[in-house]
C-alpha atoms as a PDB file:
ATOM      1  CA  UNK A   1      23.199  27.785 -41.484  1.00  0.00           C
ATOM      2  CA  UNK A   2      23.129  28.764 -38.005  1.00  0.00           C
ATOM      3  CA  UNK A   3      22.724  25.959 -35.297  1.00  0.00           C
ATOM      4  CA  UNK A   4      21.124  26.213 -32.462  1.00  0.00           C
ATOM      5  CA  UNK A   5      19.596  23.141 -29.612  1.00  0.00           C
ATOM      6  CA  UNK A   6      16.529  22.600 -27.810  1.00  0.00           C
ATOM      7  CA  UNK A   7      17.000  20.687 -24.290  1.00  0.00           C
ATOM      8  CA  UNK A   8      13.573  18.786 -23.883  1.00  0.00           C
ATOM      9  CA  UNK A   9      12.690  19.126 -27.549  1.00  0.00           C
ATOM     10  CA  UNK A  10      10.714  16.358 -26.964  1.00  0.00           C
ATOM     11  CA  UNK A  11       7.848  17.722 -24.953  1.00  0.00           C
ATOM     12  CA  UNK A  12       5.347  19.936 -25.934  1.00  0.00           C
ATOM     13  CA  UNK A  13       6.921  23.321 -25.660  1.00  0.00           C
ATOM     14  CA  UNK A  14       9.993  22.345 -26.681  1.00  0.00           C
ATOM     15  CA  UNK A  15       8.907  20.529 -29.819  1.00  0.00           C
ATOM     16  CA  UNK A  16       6.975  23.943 -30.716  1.00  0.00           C
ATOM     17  CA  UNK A  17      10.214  25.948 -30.366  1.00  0.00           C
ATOM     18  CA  UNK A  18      12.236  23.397 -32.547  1.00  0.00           C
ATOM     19  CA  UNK A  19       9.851  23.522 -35.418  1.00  0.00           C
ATOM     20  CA  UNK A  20       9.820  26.907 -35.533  1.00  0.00           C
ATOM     21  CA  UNK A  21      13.615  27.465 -35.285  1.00  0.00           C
ATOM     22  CA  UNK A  22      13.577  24.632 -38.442  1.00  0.00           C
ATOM     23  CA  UNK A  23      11.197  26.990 -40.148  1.00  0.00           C
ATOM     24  CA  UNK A  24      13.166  30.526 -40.409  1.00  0.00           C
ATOM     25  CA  UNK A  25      16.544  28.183 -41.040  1.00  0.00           C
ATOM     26  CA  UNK A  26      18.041  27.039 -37.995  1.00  0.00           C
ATOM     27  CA  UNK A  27      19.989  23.774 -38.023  1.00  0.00           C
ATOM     28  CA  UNK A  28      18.435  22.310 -35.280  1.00  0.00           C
ATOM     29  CA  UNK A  29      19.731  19.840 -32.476  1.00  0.00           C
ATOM     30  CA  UNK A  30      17.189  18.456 -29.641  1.00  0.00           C
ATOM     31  CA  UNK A  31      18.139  16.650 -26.842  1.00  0.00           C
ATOM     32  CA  UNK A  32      16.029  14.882 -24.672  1.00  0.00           C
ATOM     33  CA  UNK A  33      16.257  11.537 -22.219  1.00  0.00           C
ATOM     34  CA  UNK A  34      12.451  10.714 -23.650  1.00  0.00           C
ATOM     35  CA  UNK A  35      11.609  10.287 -19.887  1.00  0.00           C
ATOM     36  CA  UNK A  36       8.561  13.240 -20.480  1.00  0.00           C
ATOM     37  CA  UNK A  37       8.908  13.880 -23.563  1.00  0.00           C
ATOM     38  CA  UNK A  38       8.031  11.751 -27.012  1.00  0.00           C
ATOM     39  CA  UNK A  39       9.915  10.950 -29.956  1.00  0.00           C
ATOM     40  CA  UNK A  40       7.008  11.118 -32.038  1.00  0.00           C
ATOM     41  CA  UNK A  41       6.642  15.010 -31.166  1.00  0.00           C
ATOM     42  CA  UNK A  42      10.602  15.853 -32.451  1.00  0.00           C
ATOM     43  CA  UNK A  43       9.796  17.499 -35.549  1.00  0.00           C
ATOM     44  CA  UNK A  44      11.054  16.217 -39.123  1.00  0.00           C
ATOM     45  CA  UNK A  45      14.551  17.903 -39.929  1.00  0.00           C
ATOM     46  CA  UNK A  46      15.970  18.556 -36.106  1.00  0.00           C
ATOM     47  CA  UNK A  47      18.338  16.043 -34.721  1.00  0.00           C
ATOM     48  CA  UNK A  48      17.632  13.844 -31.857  1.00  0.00           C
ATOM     49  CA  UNK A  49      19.611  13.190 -28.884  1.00  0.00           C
ATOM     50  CA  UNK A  50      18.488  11.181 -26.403  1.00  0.00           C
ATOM     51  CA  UNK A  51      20.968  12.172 -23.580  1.00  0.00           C
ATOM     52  CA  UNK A  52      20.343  13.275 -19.930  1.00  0.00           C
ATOM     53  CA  UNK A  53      20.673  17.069 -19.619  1.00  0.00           C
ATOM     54  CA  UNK A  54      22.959  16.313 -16.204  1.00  0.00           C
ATOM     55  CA  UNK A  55      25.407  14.858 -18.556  1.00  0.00           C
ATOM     56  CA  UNK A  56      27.542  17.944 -18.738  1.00  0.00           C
ATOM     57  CA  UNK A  57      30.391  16.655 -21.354  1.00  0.00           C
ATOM     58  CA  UNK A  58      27.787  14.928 -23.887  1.00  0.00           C
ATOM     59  CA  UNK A  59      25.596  17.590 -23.821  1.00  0.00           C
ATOM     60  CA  UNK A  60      28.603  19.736 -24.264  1.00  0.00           C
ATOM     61  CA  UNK A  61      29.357  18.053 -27.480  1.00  0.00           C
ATOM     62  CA  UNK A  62      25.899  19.275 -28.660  1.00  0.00           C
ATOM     63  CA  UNK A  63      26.582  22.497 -28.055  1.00  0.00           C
ATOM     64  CA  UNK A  64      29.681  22.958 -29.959  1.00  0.00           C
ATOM     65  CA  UNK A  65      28.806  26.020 -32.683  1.00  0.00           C
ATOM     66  CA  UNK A  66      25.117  26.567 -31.355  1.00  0.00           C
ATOM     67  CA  UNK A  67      24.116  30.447 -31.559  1.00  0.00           C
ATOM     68  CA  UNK A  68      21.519  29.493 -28.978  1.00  0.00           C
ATOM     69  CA  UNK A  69      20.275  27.101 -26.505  1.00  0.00           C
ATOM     70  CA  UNK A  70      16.521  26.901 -25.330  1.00  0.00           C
ATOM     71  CA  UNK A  71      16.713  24.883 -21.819  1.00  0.00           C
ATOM     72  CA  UNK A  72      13.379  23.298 -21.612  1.00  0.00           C
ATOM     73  CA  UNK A  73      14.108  20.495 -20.409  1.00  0.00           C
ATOM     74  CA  UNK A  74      12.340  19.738 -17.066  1.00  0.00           C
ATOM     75  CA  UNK A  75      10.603  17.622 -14.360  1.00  0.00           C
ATOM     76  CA  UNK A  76       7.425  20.034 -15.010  1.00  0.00           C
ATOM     77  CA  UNK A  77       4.305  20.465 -12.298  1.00  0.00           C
ATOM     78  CA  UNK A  78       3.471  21.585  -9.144  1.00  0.00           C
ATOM     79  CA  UNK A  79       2.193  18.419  -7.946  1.00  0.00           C
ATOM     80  CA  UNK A  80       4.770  16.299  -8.685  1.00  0.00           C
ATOM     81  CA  UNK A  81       7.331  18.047  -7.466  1.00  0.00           C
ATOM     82  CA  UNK A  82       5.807  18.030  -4.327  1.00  0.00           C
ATOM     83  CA  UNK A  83       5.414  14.079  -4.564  1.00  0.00           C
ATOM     84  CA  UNK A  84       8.863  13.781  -5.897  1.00  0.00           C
ATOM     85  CA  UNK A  85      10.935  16.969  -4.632  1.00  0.00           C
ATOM     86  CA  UNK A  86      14.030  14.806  -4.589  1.00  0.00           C
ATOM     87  CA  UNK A  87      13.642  14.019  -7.534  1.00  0.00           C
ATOM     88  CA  UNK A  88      12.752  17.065  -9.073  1.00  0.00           C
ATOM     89  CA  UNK A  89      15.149  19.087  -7.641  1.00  0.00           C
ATOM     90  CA  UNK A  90      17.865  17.085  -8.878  1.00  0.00           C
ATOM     91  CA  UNK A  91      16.648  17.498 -12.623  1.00  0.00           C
ATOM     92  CA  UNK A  92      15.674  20.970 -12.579  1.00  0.00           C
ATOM     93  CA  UNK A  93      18.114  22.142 -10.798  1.00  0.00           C
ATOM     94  CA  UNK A  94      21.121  20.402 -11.245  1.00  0.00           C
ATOM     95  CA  UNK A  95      19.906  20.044 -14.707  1.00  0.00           C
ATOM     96  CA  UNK A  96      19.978  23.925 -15.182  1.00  0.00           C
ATOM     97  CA  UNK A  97      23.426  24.289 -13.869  1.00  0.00           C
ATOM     98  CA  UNK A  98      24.550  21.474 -16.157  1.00  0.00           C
ATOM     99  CA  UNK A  99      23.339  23.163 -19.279  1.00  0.00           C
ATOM    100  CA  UNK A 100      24.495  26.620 -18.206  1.00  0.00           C
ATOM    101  CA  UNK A 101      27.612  25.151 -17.695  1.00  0.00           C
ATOM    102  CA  UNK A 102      27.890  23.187 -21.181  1.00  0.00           C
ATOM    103  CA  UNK A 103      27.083  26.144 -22.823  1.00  0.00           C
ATOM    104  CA  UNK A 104      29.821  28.105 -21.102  1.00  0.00           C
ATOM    105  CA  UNK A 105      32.550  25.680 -21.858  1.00  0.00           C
ATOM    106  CA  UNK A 106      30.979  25.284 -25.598  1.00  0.00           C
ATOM    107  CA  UNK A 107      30.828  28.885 -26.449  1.00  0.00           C
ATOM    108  CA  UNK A 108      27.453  29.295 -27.151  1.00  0.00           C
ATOM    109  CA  UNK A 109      26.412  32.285 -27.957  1.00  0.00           C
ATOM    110  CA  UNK A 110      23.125  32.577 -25.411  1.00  0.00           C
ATOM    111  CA  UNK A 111      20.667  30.492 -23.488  1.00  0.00           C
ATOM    112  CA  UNK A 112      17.048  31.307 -23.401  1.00  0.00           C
ATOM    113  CA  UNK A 113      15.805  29.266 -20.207  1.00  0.00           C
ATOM    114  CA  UNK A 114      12.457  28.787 -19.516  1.00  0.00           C
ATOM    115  CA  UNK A 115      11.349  30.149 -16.085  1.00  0.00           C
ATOM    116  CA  UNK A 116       7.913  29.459 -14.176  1.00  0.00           C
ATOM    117  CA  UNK A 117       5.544  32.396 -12.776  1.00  0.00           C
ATOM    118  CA  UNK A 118       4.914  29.467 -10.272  1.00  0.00           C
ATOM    119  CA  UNK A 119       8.384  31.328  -8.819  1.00  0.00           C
ATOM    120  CA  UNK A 120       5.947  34.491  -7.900  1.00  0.00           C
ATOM    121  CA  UNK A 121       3.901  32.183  -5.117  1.00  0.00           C
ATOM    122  CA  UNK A 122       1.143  33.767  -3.402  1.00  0.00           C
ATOM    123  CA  UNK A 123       1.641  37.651  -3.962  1.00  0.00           C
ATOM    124  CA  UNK A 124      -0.084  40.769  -1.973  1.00  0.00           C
ATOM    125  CA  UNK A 125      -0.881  42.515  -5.219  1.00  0.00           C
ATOM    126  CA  UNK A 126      -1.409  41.338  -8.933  1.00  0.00           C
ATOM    127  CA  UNK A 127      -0.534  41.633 -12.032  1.00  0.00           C
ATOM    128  CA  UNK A 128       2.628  40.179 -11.266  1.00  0.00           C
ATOM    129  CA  UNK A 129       5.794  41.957 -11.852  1.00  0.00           C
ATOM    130  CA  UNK A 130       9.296  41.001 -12.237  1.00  0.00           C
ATOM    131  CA  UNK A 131      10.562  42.902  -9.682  1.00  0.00           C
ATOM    132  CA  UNK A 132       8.927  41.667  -6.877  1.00  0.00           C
ATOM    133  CA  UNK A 133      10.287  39.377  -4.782  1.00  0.00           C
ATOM    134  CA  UNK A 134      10.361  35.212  -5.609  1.00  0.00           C
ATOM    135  CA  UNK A 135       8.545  33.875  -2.753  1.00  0.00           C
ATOM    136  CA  UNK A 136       7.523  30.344  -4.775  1.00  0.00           C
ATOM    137  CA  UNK A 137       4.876  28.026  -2.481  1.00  0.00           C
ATOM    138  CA  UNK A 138       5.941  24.738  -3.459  1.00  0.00           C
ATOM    139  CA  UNK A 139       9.467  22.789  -4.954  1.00  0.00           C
ATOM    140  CA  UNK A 140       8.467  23.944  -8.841  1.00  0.00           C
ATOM    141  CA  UNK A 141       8.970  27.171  -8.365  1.00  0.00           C
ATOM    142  CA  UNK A 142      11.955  27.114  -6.397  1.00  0.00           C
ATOM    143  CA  UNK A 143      13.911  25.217  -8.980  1.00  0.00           C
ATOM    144  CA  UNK A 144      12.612  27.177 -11.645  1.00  0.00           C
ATOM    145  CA  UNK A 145      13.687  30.547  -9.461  1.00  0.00           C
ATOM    146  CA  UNK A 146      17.046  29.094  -8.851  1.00  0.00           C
ATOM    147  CA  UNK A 147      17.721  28.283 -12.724  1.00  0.00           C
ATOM    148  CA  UNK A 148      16.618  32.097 -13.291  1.00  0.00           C
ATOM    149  CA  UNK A 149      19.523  32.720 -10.130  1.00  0.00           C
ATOM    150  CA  UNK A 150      22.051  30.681 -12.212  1.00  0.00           C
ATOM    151  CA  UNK A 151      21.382  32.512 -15.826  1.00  0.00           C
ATOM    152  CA  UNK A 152      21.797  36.164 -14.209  1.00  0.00           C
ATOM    153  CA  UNK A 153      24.787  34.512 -12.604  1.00  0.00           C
ATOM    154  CA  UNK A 154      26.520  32.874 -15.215  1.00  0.00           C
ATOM    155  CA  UNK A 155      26.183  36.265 -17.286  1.00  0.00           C
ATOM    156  CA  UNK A 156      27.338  38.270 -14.404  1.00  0.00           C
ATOM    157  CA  UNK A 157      30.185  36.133 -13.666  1.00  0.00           C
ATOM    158  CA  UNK A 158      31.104  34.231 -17.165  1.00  0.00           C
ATOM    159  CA  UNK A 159      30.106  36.753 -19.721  1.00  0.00           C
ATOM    160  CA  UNK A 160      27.318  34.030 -20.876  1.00  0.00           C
ATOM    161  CA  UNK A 161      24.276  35.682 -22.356  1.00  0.00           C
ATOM    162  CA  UNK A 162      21.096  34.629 -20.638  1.00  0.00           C
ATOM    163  CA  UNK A 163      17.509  35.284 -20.464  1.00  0.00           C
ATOM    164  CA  UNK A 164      14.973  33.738 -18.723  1.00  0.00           C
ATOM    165  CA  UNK A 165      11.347  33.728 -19.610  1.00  0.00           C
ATOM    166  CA  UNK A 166       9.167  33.126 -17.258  1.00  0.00           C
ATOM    167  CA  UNK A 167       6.148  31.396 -18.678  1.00  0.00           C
ATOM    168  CA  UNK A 168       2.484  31.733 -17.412  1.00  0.00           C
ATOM    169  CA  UNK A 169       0.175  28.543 -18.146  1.00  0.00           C
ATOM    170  CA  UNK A 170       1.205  27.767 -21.301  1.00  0.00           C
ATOM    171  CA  UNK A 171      -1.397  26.194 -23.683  1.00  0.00           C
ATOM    172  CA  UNK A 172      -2.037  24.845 -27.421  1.00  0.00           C
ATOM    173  CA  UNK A 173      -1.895  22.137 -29.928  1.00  0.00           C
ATOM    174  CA  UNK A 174       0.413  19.038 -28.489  1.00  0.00           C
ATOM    175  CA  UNK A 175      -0.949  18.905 -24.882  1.00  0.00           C
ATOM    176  CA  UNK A 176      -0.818  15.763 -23.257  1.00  0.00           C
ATOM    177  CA  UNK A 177      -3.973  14.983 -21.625  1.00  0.00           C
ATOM    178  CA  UNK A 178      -2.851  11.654 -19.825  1.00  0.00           C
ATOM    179  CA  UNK A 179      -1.352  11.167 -16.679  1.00  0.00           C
ATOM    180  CA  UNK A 180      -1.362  11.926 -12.948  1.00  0.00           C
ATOM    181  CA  UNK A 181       0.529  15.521 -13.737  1.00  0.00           C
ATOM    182  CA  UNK A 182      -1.380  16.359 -17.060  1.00  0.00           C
ATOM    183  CA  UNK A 183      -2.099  20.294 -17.686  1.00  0.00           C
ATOM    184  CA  UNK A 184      -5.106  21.140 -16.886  1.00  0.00           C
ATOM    185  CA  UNK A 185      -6.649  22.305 -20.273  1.00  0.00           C
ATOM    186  CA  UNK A 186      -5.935  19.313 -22.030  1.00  0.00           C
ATOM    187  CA  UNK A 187      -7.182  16.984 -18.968  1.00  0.00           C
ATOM    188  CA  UNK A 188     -10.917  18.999 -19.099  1.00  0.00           C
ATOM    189  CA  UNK A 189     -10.917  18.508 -22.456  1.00  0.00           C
ATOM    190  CA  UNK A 190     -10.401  14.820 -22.727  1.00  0.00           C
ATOM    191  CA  UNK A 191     -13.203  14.396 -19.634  1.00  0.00           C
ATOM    192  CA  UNK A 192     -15.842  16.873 -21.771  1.00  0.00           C
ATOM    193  CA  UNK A 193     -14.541  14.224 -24.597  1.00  0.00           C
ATOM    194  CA  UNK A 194     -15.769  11.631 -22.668  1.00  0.00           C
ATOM    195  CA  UNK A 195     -18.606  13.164 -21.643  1.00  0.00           C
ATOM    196  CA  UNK A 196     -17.809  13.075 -17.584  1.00  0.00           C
ATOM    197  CA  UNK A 197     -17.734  15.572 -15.544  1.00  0.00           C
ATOM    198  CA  UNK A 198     -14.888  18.532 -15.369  1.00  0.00           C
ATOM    199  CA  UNK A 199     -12.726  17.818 -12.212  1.00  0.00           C
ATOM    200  CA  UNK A 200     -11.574  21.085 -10.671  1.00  0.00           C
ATOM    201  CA  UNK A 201      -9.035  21.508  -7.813  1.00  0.00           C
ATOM    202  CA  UNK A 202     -10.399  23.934  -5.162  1.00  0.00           C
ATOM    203  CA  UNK A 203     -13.959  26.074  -5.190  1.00  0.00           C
ATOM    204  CA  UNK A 204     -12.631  27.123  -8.852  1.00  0.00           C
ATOM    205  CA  UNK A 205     -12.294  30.561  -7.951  1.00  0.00           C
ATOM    206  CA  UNK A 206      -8.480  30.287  -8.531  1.00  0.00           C
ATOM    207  CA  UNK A 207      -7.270  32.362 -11.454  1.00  0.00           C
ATOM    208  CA  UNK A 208      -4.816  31.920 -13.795  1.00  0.00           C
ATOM    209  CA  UNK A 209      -3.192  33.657 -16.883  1.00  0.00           C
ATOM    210  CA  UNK A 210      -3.420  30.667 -19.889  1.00  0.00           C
ATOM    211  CA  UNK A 211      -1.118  31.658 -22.374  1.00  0.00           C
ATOM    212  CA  UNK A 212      -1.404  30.131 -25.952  1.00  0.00           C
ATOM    213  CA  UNK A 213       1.502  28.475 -27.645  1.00  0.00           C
ATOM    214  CA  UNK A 214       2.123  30.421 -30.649  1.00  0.00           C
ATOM    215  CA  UNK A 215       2.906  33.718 -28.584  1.00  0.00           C
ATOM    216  CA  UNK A 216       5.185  31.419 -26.366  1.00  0.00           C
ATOM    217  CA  UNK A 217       7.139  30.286 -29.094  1.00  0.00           C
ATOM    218  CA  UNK A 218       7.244  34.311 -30.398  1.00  0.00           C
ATOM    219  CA  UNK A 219       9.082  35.378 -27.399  1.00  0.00           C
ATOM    220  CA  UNK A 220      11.569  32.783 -27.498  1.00  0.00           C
ATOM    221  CA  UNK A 221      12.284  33.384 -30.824  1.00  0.00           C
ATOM    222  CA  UNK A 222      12.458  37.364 -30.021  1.00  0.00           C
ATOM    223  CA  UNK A 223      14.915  36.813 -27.218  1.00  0.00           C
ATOM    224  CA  UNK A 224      17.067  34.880 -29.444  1.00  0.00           C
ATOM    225  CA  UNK A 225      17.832  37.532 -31.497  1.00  0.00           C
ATOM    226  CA  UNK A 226      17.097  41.122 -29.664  1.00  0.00           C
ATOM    227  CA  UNK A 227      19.961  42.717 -28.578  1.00  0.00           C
ATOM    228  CA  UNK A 228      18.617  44.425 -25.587  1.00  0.00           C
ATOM    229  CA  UNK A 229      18.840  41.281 -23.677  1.00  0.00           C
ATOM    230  CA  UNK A 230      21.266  38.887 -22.722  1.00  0.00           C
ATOM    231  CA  UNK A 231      22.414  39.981 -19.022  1.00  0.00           C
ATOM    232  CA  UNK A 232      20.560  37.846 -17.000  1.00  0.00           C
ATOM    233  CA  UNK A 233      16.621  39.134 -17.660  1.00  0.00           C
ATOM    234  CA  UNK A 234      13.596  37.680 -16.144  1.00  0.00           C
ATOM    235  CA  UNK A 235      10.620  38.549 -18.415  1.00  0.00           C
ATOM    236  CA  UNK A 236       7.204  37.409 -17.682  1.00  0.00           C
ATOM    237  CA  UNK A 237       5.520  36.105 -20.728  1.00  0.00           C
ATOM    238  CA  UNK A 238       1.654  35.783 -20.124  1.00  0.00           C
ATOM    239  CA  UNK A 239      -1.662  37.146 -21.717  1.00  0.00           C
ATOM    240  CA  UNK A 240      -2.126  39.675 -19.148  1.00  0.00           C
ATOM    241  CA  UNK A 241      -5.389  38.969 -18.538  1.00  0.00           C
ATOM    242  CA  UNK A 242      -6.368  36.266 -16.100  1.00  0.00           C
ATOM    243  CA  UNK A 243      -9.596  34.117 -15.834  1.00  0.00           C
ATOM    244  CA  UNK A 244     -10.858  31.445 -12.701  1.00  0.00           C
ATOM    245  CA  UNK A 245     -10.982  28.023 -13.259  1.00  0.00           C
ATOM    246  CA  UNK A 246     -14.614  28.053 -12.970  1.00  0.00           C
ATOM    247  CA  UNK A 247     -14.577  30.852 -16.164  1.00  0.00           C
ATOM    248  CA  UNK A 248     -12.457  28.078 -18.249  1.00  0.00           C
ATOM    249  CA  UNK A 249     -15.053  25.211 -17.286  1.00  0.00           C
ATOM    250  CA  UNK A 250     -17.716  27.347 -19.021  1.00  0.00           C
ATOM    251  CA  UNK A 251     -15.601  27.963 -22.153  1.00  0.00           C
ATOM    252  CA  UNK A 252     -15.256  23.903 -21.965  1.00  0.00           C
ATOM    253  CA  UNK A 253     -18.601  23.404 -20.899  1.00  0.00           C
ATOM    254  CA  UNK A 254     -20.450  20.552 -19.227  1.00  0.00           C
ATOM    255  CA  UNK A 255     -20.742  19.779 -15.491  1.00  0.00           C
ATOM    256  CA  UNK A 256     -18.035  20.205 -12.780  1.00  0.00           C
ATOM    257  CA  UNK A 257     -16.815  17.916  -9.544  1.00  0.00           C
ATOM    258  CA  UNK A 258     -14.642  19.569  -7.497  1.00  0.00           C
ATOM    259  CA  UNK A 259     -11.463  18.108  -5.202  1.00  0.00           C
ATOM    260  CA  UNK A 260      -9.500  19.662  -2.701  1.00  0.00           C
ATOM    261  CA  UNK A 261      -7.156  22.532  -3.574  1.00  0.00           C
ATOM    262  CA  UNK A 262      -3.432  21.919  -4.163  1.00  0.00           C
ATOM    263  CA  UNK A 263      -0.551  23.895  -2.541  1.00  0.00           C
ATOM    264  CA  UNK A 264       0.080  26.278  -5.476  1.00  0.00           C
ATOM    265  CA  UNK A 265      -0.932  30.465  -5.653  1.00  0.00           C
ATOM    266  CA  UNK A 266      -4.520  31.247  -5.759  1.00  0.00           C
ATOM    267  CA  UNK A 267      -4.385  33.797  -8.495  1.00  0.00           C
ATOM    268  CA  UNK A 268      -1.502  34.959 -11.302  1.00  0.00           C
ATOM    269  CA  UNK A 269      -1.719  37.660 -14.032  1.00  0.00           C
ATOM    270  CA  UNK A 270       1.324  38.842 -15.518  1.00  0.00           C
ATOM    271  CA  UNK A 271       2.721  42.381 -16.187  1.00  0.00           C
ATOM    272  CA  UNK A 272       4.032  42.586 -19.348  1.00  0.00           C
ATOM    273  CA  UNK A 273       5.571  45.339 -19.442  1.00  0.00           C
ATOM    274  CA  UNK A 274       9.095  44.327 -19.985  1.00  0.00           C
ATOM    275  CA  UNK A 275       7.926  41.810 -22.399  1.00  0.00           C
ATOM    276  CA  UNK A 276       6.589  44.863 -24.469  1.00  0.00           C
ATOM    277  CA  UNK A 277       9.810  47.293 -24.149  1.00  0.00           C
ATOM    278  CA  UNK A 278      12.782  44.530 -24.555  1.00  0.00           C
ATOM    279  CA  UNK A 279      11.188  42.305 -26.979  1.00  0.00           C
ATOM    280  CA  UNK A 280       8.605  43.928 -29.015  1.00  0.00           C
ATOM    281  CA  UNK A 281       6.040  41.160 -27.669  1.00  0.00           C
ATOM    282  CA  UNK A 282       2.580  41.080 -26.753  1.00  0.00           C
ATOM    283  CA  UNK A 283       0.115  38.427 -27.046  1.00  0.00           C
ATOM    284  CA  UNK A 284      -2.265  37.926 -30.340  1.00  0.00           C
ATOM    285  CA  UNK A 285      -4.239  34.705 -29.395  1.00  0.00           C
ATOM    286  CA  UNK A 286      -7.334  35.085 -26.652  1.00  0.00           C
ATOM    287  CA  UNK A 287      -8.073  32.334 -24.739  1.00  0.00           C
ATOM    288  CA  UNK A 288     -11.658  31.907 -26.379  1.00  0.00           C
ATOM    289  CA  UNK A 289     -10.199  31.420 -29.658  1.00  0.00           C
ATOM    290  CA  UNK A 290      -7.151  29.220 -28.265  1.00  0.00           C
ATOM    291  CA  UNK A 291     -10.052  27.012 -26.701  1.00  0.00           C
ATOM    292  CA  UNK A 292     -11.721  26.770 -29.775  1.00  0.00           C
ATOM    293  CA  UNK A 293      -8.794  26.172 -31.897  1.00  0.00           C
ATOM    294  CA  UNK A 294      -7.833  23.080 -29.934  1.00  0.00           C
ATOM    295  CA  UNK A 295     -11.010  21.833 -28.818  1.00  0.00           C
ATOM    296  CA  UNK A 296     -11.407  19.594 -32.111  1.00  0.00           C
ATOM    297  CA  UNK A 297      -7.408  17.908 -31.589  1.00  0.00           C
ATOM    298  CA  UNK A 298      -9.604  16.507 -28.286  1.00  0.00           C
ATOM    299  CA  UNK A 299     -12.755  15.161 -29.899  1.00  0.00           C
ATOM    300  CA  UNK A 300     -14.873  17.988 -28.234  1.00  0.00           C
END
């Protein structure tokens, strides 16, 4: 049985990836310091370790004989990492280089890391491709453009195979709703739950590229095993289609208070083009039927 470890298996993209490495086979190891993520969400049959991903030699232990490592593990959000860019930096960055460097000394065989479009800031031109240049708007997407810096590096310079995937709103079953830094699907959903109105940040003209779960947790899976990566890639993983805030109200329905706008890009939309040629992946789920598959998990 091959082995293979989730950092921040715990939260709700890493506890998606874990079940579905248990379910074609994988012996499965998840580590997580429970600080974001829940114990409750670490699916039956993968292993728990509740360890700090900056704690290079346990983590290293981990590693030992994994084919792969998914570093998900993160301080996630624009906004807090804007409150807390200390803080942030020190997990998501330092973090990063701690894994990449576990997995070096542990042999492993690659490391799928999971990237942020929120590293594409406020572009000239959509969709969003990955050659264009990082220019990231707030802390978030620096770290996460560094951690992409320190993959291509540690393959360029260590021989370690890497690939990051940079993720566009990721949504699905398992969102957390609660909290200052909740997602904002999940968050509109409780409040049409409750029967209050939909807060949006800005005019709601903003537009972003939700991506569901399931096709997430494809990719990953895909860059595990394809052998046309492993060098360092960035791949954008999003629907390629993108919708404004004020569209996903509607699909949520009921009224809308708006707040002032964050610092964060106006609009994303990924290019998927890469995604298509180097892993055979495109999206299946829209985000109508994502909505409506989730919209009962909420009590709407």
């Amino acid at each position: 049985m091959k082995k293979a470890v989730v950092t921040g298996g715990a939260g709700f993209i890493g506890a998606h990836i874990a079940r579905a490495l248990i379910d074609v086979g994988y012996e499965t190891h998840v580590v997580d310091d429970l600080s974001d993520g829940k114990r409750d969400r670490v699916p039956e049959g993968a292993t728990l370790h509740v360890l700090d991903v900056r704690n290079t030699s346990g983590i290293k232990e981990i590693f030992e004989g994994a084919a792969a490592v998914f570093h998900e593990a993160a301080l996630p959000r624009v906004p807090f990492s804007i409150d807390h860019p200390q803080e942030a930096h020190d997990v998501n960055v330092n973090g990063t280089l701690s894994v990449l460097l576990a997995a070096k000394e542990a042999g492993v065989s690659r490391v799928i890391y999971a990237a942020s479009s929120s590293a594409y800031g406020e572009q000239a031109t959509l969709p969003l491709s990955e050659d264009m240049p990082a220019l990231p708007v707030n802390p978030y997407g620096l770290h996460k453009y560094i951690g992409e810096c320190y993959a291509r590096m540690f393959s360029e310079l260590y021989g370690l195979e890497t690939v990051s995937l940079r993720y566009f709103n990721v949504y699905g079953s398992g969102m957390d709703p609660e909290g200052a830094y909740a997602l904002a699907i999940p968050k509109l959903l409780q409040l049409r739950a409750k029967g209050v109105p939909l807060t949006i940040t800005g005019d709601g003209t903003q537009t972003r590229d939700f991506t569901h779960i399931r096709d997430v947790i494809r990719a990953n899976l895909l860059a595990m095993e394809s052998p046309r990566v492993g060098k360092g890639e960035v791949i954008n993983i999003g629907s390629g289609r993108n919708v404004s805030m004020n569209y996903l109200a509607e699909l949520i329905g009921g009224e809308r208070v708006y707040i002032p706008a964050r610092v964060e890009a106006h609009d994303t939309l990924a290019d998927i083009t890469r995604a298509k040629e180097l892993l055979d992946w495109e999206p299946e789920v829209t985000l109508e039927d994502g909505i409506m598959g989730i919209r009962g998990e909420y009590g709407v």
